[in-house]
Protein backbone atom coordinates (compact mmCIF):
# COMPACT_ATOMS: atom_id res chain seq x y z
CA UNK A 1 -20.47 0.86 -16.26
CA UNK A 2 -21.28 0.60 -12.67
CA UNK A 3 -24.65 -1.65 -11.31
CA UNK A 4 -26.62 -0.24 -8.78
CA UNK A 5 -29.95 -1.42 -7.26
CA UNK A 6 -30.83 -3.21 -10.58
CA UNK A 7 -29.18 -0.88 -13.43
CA UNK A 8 -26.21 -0.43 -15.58
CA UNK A 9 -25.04 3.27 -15.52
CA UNK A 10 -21.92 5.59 -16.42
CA UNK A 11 -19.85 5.99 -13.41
CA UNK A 12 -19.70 9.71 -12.87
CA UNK A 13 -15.83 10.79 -11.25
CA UNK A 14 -12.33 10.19 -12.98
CA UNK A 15 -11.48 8.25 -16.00
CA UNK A 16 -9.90 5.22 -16.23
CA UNK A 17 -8.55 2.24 -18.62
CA UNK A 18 -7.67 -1.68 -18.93
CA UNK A 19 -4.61 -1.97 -20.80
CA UNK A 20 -3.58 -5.49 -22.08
CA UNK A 21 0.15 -6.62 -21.03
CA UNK A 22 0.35 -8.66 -23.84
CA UNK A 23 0.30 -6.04 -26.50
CA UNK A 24 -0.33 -2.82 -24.77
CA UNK A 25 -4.11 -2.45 -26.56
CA UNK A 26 -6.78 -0.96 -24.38
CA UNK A 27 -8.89 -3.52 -23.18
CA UNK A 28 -11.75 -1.76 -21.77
CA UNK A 29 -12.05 2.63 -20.40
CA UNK A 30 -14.70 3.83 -18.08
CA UNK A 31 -15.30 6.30 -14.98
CA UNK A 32 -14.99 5.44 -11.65
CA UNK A 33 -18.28 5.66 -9.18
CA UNK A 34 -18.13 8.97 -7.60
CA UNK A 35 -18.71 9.09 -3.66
CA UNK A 36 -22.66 9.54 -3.82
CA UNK A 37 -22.86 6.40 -6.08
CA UNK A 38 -20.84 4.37 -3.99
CA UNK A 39 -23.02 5.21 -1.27
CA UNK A 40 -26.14 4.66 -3.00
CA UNK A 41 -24.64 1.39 -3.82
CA UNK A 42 -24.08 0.48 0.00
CA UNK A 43 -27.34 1.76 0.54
CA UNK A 44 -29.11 -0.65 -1.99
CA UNK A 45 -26.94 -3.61 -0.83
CA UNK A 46 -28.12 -2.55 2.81
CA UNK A 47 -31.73 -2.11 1.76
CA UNK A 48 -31.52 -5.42 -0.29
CA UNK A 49 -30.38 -7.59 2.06
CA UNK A 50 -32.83 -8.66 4.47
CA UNK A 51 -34.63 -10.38 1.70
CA UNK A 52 -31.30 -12.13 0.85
CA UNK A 53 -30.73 -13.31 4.42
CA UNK A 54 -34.08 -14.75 4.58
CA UNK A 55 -33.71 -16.79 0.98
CA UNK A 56 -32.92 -20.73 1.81
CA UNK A 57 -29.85 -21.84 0.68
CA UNK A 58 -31.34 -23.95 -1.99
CA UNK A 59 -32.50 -20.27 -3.65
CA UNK A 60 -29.17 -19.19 -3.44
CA UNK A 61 -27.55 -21.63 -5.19
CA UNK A 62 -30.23 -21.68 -7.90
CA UNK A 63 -28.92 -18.11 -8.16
CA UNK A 64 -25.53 -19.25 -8.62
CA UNK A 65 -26.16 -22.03 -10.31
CA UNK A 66 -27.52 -19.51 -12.89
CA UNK A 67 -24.54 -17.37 -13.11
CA UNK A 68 -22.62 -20.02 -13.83
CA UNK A 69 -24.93 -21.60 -16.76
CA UNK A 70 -25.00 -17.68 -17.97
CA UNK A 71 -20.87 -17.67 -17.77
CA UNK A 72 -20.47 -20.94 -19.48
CA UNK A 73 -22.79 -19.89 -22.45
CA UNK A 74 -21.31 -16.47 -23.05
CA UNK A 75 -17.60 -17.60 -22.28
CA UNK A 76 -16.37 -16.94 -25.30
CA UNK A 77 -17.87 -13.48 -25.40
CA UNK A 78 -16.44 -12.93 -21.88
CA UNK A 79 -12.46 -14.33 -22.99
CA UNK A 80 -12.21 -11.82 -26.05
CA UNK A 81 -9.99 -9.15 -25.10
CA UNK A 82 -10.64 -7.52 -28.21
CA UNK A 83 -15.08 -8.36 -27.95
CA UNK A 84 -15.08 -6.97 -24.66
CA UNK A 85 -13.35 -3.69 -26.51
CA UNK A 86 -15.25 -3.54 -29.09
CA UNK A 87 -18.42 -4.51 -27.56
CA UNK A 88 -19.37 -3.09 -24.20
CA UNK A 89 -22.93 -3.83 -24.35
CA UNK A 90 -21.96 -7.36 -23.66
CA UNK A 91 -21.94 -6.80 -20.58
CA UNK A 92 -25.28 -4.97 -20.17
């Protein structure tokens, strides 16, 4: 899954897959962006960041402040090798 301009979608060129050293399980598979998603995901990033720039820093670190309380609460979700397997939509 690839996120562009505010969405989760498939990635649309080759195929490709996680594999754990540990015991050679398959962590996570997906595709790769093709070339007209990555450009439409410079393209959003371009688009998006004037508004960005002009957010005071005290927005922006309300916005990582957030990720972080997000990444603390799911942590244990996110550290499963075998959740993140068997349970993509986690991530969406």
């Amino acid at each position: 899954m690839i996120y562009i301009n505010g969405k989760w979608t498939e990635g649309k060129s080759s195929s490709f897959s996680s594999i754990s050293p540990l015991d050679n399980k398959l962590i996570w598979d997906g595709n790769y962006a093709s070339n007209s998603q990555v450009l439409n995901a410079i393209n959003s990033a371009h688009a998006a960041f004037p508004d960005w720039n002009k957010r005071g820093l005290d927005s922006r670190l309300k916005i990582i402040q957030r990720f972080y309380t997000l990444l603390e609460i799911n942590k244990e979700k996110i550290k499963d090798p075998e959740l993140v397997t068997n349970r993509k939509r986690v991530w969406r």
